[in-house]
C-alpha atoms as a PDB file:
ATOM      1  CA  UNK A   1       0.929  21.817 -21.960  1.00  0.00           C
ATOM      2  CA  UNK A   2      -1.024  23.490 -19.331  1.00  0.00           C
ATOM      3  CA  UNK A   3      -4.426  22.599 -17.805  1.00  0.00           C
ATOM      4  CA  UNK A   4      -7.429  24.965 -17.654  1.00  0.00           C
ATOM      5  CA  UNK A   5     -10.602  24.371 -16.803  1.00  0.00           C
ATOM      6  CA  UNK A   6     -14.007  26.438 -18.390  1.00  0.00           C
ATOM      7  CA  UNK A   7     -17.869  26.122 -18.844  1.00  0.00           C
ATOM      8  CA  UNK A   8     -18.886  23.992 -21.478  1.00  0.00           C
ATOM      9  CA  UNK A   9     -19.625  27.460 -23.749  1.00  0.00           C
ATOM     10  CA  UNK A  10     -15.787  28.117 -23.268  1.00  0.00           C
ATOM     11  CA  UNK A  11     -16.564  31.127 -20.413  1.00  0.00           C
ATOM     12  CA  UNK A  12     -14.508  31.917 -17.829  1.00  0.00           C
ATOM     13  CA  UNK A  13     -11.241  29.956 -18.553  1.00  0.00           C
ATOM     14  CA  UNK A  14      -9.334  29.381 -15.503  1.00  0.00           C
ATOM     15  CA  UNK A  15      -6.149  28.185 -15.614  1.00  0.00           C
ATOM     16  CA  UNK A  16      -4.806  24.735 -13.297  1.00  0.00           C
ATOM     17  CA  UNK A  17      -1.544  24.631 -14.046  1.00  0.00           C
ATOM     18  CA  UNK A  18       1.471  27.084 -15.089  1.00  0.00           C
ATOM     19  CA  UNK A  19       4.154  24.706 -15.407  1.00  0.00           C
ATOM     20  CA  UNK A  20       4.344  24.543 -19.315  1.00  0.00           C
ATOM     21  CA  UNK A  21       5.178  20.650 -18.965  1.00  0.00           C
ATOM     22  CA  UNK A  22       3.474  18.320 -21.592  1.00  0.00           C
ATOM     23  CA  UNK A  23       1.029  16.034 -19.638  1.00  0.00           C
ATOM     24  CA  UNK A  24      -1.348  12.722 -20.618  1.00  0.00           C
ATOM     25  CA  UNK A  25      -4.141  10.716 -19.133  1.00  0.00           C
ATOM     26  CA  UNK A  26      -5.901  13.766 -17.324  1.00  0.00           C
ATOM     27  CA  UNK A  27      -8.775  12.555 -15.379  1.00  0.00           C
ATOM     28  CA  UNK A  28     -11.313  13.406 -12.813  1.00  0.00           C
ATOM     29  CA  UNK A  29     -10.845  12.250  -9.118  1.00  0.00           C
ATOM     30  CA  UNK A  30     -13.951  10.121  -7.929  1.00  0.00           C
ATOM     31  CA  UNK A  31     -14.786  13.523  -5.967  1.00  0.00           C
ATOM     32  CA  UNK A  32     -14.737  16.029  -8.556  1.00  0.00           C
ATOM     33  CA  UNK A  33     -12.781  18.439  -6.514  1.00  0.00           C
ATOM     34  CA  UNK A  34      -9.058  17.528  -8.391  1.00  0.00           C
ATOM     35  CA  UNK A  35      -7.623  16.618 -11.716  1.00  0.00           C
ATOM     36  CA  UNK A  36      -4.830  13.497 -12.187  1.00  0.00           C
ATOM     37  CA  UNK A  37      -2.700  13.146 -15.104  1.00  0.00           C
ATOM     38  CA  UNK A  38       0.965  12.079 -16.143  1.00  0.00           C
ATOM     39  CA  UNK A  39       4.065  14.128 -16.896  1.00  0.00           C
ATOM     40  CA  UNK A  40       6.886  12.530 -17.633  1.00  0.00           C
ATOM     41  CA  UNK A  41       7.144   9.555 -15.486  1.00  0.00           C
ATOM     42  CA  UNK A  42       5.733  11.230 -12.052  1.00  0.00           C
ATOM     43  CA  UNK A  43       1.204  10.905 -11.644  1.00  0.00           C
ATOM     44  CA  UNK A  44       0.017  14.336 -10.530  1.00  0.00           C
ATOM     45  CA  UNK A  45      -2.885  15.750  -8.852  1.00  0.00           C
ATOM     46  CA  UNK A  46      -4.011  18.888  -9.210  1.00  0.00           C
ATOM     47  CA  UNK A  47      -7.025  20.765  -7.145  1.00  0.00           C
ATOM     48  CA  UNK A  48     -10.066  22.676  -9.224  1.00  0.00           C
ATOM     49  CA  UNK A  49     -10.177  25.232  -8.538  1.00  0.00           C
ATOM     50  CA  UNK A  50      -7.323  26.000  -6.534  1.00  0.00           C
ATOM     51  CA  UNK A  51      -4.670  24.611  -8.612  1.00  0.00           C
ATOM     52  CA  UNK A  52      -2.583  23.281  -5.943  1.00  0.00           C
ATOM     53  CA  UNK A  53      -0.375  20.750  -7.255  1.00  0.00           C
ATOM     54  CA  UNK A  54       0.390  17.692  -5.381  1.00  0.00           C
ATOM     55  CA  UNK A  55       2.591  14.516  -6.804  1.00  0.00           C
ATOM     56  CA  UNK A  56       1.411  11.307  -6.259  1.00  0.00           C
ATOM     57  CA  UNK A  57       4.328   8.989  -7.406  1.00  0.00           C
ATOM     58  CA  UNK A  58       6.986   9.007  -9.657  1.00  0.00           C
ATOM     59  CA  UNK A  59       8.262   5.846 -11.364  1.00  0.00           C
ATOM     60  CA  UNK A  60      11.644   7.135 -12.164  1.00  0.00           C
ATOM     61  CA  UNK A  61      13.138   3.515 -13.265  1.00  0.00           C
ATOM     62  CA  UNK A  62      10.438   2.499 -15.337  1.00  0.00           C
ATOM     63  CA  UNK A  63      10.911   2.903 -19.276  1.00  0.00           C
ATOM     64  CA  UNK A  64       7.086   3.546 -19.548  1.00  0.00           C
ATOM     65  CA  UNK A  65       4.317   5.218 -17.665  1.00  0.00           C
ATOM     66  CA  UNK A  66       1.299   4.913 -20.007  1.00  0.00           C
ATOM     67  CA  UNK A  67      -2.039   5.501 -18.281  1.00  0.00           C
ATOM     68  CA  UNK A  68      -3.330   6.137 -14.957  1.00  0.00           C
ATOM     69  CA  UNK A  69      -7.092   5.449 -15.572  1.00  0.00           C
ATOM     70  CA  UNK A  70      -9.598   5.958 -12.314  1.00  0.00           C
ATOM     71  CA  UNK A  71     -12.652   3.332 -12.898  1.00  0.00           C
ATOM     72  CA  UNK A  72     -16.067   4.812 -12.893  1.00  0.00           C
ATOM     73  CA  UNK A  73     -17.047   4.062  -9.333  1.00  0.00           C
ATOM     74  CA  UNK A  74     -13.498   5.125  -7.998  1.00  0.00           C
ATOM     75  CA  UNK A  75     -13.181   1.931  -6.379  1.00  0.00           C
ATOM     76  CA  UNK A  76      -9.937   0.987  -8.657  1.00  0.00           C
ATOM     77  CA  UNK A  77      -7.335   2.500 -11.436  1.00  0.00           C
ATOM     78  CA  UNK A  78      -5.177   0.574 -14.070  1.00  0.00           C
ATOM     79  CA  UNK A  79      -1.696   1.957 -14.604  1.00  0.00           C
ATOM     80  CA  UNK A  80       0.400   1.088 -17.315  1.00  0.00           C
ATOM     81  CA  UNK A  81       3.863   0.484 -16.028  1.00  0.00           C
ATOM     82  CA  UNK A  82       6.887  -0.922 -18.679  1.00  0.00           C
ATOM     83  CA  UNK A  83       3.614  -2.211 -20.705  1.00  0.00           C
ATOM     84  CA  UNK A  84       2.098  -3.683 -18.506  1.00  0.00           C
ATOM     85  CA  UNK A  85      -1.834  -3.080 -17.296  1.00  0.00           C
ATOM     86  CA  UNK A  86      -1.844  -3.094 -13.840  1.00  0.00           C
ATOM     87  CA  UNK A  87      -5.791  -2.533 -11.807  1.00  0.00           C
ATOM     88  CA  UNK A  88      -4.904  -2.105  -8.440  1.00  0.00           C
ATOM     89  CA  UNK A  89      -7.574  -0.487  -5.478  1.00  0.00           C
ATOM     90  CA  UNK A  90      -7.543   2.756  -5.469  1.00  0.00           C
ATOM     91  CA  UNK A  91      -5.602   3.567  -2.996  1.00  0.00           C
ATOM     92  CA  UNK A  92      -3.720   7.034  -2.781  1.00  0.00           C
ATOM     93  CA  UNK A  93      -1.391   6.337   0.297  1.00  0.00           C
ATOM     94  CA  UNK A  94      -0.463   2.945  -1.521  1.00  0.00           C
ATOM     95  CA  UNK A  95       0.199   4.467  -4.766  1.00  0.00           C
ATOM     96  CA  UNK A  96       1.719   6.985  -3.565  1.00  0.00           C
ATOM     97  CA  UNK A  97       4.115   4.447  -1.386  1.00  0.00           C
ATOM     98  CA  UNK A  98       4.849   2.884  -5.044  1.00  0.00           C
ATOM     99  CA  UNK A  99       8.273   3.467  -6.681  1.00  0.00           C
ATOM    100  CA  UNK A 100       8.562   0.112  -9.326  1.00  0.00           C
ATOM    101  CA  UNK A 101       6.250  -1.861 -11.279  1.00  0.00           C
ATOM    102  CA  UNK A 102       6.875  -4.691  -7.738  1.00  0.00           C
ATOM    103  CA  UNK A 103       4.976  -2.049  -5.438  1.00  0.00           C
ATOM    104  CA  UNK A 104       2.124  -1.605  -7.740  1.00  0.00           C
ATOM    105  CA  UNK A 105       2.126  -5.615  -8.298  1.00  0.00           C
ATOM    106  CA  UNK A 106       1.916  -5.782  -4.080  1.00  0.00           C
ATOM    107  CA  UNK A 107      -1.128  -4.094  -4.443  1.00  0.00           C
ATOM    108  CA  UNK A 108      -2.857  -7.085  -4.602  1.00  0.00           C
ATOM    109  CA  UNK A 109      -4.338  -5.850  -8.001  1.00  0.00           C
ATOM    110  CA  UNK A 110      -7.164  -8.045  -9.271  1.00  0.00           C
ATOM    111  CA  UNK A 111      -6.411  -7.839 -13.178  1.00  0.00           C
ATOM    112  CA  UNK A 112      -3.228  -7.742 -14.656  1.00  0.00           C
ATOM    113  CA  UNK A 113      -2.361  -7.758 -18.540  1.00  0.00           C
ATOM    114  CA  UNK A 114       0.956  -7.835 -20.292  1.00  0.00           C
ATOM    115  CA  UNK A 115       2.913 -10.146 -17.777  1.00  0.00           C
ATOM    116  CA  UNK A 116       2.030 -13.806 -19.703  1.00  0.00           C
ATOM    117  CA  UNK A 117       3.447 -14.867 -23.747  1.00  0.00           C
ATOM    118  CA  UNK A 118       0.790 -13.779 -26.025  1.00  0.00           C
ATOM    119  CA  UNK A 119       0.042 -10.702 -23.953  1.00  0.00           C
ATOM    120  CA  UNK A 120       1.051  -7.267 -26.105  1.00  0.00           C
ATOM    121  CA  UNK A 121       2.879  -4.334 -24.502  1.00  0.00           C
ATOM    122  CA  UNK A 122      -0.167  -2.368 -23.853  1.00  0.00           C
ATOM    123  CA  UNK A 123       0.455   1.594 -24.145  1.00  0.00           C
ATOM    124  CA  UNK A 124      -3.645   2.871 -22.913  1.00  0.00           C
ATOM    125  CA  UNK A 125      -5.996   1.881 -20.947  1.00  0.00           C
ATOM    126  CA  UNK A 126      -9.746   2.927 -20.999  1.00  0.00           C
ATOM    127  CA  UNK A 127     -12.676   1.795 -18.552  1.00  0.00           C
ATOM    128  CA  UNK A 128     -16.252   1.057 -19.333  1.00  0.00           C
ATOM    129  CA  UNK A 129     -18.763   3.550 -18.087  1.00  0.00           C
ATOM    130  CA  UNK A 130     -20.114   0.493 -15.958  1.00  0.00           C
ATOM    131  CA  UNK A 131     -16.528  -0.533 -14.138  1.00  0.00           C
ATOM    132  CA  UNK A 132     -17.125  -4.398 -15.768  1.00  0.00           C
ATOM    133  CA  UNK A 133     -15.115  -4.114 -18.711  1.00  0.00           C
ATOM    134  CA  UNK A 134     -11.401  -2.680 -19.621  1.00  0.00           C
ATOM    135  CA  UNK A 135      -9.545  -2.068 -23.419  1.00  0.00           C
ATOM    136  CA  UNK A 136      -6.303  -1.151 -23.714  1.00  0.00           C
ATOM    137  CA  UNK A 137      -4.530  -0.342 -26.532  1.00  0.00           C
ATOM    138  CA  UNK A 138      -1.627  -2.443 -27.186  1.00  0.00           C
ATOM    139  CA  UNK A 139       0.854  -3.115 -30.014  1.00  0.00           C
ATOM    140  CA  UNK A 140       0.444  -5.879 -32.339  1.00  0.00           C
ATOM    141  CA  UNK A 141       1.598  -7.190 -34.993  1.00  0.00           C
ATOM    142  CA  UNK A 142      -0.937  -7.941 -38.270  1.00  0.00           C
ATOM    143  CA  UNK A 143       0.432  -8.576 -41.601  1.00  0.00           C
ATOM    144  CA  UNK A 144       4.132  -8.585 -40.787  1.00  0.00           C
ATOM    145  CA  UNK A 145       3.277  -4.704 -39.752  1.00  0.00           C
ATOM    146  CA  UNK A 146       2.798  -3.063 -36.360  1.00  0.00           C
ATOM    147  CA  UNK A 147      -0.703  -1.755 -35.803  1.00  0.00           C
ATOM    148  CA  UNK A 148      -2.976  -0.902 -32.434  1.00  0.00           C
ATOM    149  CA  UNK A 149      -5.138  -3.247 -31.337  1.00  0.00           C
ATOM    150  CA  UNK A 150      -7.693  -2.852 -29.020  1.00  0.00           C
ATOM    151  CA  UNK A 151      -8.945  -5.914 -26.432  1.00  0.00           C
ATOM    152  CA  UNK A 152     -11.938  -5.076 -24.731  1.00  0.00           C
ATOM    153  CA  UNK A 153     -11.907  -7.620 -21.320  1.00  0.00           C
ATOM    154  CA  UNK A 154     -14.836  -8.245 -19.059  1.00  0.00           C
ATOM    155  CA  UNK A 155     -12.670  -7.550 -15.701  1.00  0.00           C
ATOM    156  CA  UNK A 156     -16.373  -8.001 -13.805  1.00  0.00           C
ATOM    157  CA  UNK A 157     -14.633 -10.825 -11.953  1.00  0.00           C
ATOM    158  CA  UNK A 158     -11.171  -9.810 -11.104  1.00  0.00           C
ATOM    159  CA  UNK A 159      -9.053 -12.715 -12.277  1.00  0.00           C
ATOM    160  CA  UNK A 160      -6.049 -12.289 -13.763  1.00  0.00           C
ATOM    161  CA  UNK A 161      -5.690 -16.020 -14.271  1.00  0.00           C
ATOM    162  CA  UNK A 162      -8.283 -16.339 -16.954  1.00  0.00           C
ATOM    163  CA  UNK A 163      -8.956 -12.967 -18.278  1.00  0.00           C
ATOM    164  CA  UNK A 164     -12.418 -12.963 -20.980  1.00  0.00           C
ATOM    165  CA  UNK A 165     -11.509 -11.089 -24.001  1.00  0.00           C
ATOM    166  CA  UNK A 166     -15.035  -9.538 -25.206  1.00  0.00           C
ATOM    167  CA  UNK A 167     -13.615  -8.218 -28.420  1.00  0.00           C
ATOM    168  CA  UNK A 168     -10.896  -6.997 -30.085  1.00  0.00           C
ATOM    169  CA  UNK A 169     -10.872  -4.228 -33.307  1.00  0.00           C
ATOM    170  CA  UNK A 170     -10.028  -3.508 -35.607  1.00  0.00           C
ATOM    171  CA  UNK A 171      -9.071  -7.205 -36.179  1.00  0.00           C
ATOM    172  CA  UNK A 172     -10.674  -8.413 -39.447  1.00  0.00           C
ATOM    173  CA  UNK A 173     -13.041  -5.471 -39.193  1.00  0.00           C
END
C-alpha cells in the first residue's frame, strides 16, 4: 500500500509514500520527475525522489474512479469515471478544476466510451505505446455469464462519434 521506488537489481529502495493507503493505476508523469496513481476516489501525484505528495482531484460523488492512464506522448489521459472512458488533454489545472464526471466531459475530450447502448461499463484503460490506439477492459456479458472483455480502438482520429474497434479478446478466441 505504499510506493517505493529502486534500481532495476532491487538496490537502494527508497520509499514515496508512508501513508499505508491501498492505491491503483500508478504511472509515470510525461517528465519522469513524479508518480500518479488513485486512492480511493482522489488522483495523486507524488514527486521521485522527494516524495512530496500533491492531490490532483478528488471525485467524491462518483461511484467509480477506475483509471487515470497518461498516453505515451503526454499529450492526453483517459479516466474512468462511473464507467465511463473519458480522454481528455492533459491538462493538470483542468483536471485538477474537475469535481464530476460533467467537468471532465467539458474538457472537450476527443474519445469517449461507455456513454451510448451497446457500450460496457469499462473498469481499465490501457494506451498503445504509439498514442493511436486505446483497450479498456470492460464488463460483458458471454454465455449468460459476466466475463472481461477487452476492445482495442484506433483513437488515431479523435472521434467519439464513430469509434473503430480494432479487436476485441478473448471473444471467440
Amino acid at each position: 500500500n505504499d510506493i517505493w521506488v529502486m534500481r532495476v537489481d532491487g538496490s537502494h529502495p527508497l520509499q514515496i509514500t508512508k501513508d499505508a493507503a491501498e492505491k491503483i493505476n500508478l504511472n509515470w508523469s510525461p517528465d519522469g520527475q513524479s508518480l500518479f496513481y488513485i486512492s480511493g476516489k482522489c488522483i495523486q501525484s507524488a514527486s521521485v525522489p522527494g516524495g512530496v505528495l500533491t492531490p490532483v482531484a478528488c471525485f467524491n460523488a462518483t461511484r467509480y474512479l477506475d483509471a487515470f492512464e497518461i498516453s505515451p506522448d503526454g499529450e492526453q489521459v483517459a479516466i474512468s469515471l462511473n464507467r465511463v472512458v473519458y480522454v481528455v488533454p492533459f491538462d493538470l489545472t483542468a483536471i485538477s478544476d474537475a469535481r464530476t464526471w460533467v467537468h471532465i466531459q467539458e474538457m472537450k475530450g476527443c474519445f469517449t466510451y461507455g456513454l451510448l447502448p451497446g457500450q460496457d461499463p469499462s473498469k481499465g484503460v490501457r494506451w498503445s505505446s504509439d498514442g493511436k490506439m486505446i483497450a479498456i477492459n470492460t464488463v460483458s456479458v458471454d454465455s449468460g455469464r459476466q466475463v472481461d472483455l477487452i476492445r482495442v480502438f484506433d483513437i488515431s482520429t479523435c472521434n467519439s462519434a464513430a469509434p473503430q474497434m480494432q479487436d476485441n479478446f478473448p471473444a471467440a478466441r
